[in-house]
C-alpha atoms as a PDB file:
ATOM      1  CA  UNK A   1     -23.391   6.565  22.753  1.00  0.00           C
ATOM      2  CA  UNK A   2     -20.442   4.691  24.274  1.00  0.00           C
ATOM      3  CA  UNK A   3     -21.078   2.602  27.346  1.00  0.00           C
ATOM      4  CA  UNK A   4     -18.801   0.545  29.226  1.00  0.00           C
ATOM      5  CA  UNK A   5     -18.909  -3.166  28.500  1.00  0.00           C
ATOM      6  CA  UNK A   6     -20.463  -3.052  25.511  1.00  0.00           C
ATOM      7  CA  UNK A   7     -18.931  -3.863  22.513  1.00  0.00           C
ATOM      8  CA  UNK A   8     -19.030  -1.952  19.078  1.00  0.00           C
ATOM      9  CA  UNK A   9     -20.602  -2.488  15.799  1.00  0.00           C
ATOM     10  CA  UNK A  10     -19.364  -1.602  12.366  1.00  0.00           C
ATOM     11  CA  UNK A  11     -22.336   0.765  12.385  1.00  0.00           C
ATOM     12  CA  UNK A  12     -21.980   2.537  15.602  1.00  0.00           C
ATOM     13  CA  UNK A  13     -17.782   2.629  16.138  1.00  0.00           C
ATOM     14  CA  UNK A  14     -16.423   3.574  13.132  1.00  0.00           C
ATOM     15  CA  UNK A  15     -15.612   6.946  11.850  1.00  0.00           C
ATOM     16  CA  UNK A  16     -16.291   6.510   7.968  1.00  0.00           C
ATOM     17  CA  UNK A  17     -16.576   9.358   5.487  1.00  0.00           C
ATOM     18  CA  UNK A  18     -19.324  11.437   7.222  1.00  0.00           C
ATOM     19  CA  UNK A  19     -18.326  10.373  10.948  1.00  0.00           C
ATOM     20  CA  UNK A  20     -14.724  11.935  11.363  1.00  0.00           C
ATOM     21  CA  UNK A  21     -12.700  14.892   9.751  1.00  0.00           C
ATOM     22  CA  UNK A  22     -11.576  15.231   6.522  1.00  0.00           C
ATOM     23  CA  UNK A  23      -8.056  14.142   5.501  1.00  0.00           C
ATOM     24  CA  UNK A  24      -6.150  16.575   4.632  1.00  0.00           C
ATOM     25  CA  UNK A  25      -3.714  15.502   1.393  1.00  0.00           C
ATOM     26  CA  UNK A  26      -0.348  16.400   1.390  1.00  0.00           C
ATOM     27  CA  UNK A  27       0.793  19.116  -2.178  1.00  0.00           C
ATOM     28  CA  UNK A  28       3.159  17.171  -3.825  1.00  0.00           C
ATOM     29  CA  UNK A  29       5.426  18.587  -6.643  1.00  0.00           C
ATOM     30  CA  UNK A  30       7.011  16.081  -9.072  1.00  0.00           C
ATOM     31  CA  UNK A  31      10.156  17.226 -10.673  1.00  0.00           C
ATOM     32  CA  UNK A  32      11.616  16.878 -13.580  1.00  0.00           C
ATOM     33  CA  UNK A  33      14.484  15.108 -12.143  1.00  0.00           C
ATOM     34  CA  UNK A  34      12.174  12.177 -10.506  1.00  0.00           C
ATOM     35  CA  UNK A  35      12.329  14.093  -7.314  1.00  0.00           C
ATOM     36  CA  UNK A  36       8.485  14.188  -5.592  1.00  0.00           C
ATOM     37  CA  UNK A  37       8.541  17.331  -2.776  1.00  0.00           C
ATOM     38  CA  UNK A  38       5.887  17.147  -0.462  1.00  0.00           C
ATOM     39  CA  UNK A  39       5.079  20.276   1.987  1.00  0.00           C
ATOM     40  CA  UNK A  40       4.367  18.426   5.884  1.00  0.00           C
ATOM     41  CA  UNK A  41       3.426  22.080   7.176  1.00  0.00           C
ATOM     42  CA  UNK A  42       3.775  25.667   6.247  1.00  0.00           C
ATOM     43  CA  UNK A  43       7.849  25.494   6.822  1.00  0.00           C
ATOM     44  CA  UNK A  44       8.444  21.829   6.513  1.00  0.00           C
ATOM     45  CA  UNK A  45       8.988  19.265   3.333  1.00  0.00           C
ATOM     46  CA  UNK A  46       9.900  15.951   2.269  1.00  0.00           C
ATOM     47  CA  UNK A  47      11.481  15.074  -0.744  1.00  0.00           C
ATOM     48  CA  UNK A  48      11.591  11.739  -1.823  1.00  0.00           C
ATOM     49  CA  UNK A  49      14.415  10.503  -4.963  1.00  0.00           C
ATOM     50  CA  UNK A  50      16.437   7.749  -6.323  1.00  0.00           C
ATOM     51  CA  UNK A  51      20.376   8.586  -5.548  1.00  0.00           C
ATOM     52  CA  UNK A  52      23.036   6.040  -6.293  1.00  0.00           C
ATOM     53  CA  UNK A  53      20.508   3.712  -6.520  1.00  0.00           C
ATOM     54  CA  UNK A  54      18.979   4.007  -4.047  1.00  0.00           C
ATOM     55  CA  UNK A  55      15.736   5.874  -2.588  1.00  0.00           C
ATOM     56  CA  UNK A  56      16.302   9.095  -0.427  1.00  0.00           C
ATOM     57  CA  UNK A  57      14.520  10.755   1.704  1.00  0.00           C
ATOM     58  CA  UNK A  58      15.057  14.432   2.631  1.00  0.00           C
ATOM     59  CA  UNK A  59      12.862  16.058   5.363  1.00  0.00           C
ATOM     60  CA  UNK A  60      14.060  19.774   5.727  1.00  0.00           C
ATOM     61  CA  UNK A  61      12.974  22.851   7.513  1.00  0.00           C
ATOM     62  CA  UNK A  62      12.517  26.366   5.917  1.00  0.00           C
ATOM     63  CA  UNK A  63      12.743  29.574   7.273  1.00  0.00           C
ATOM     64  CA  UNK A  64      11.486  33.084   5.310  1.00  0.00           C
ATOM     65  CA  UNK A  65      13.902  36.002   4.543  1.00  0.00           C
ATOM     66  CA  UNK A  66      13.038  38.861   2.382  1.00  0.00           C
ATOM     67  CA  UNK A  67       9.979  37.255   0.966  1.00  0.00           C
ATOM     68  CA  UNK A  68      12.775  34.334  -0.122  1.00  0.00           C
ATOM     69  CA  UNK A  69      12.406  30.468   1.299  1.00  0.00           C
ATOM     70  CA  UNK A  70      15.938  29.370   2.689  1.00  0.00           C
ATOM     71  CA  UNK A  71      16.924  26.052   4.306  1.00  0.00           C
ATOM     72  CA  UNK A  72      17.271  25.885   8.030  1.00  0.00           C
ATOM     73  CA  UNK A  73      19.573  24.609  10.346  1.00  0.00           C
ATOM     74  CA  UNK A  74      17.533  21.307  10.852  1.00  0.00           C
ATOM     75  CA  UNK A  75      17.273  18.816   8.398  1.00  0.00           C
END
């Protein structure tokens, strides 16, 4: 139990594996162009490649349209 003025311990602070929530890991596609898409929430990715020479990184927003995925406005 937390009380003020005293300090922590490894022991009784920390949230290890069984203290706090699971992580939850991010899907992540690799293509076959070196492009690695990762999905940030149900209408949201990132997309991470190597353009010019040098390393991108695309965040974009999706919207649903007659069961299709399009891009939105944002991103």
């Amino acid at each position: 139990m937390w009380r003020k003025g005293k300090k922590r311990t490894d022991e009784e602070g920390s949230a290890g594996a069984d203290g706090g929530p699971a992580r939850k890991k991010p899907t992540r596609e690799p293509d076959d162009d070196g492009i690695v898409v990762c999905d940030i929430s149900r209408n949201r990715r990132v997309s991470v490649r190597s353009w010019q020479g040098k390393v991108v990184v695309d965040i974009r927003e999706f919207y649903m349209k007659d069961g299709k995925e399009f891009p939105g406005k944002k991103g």
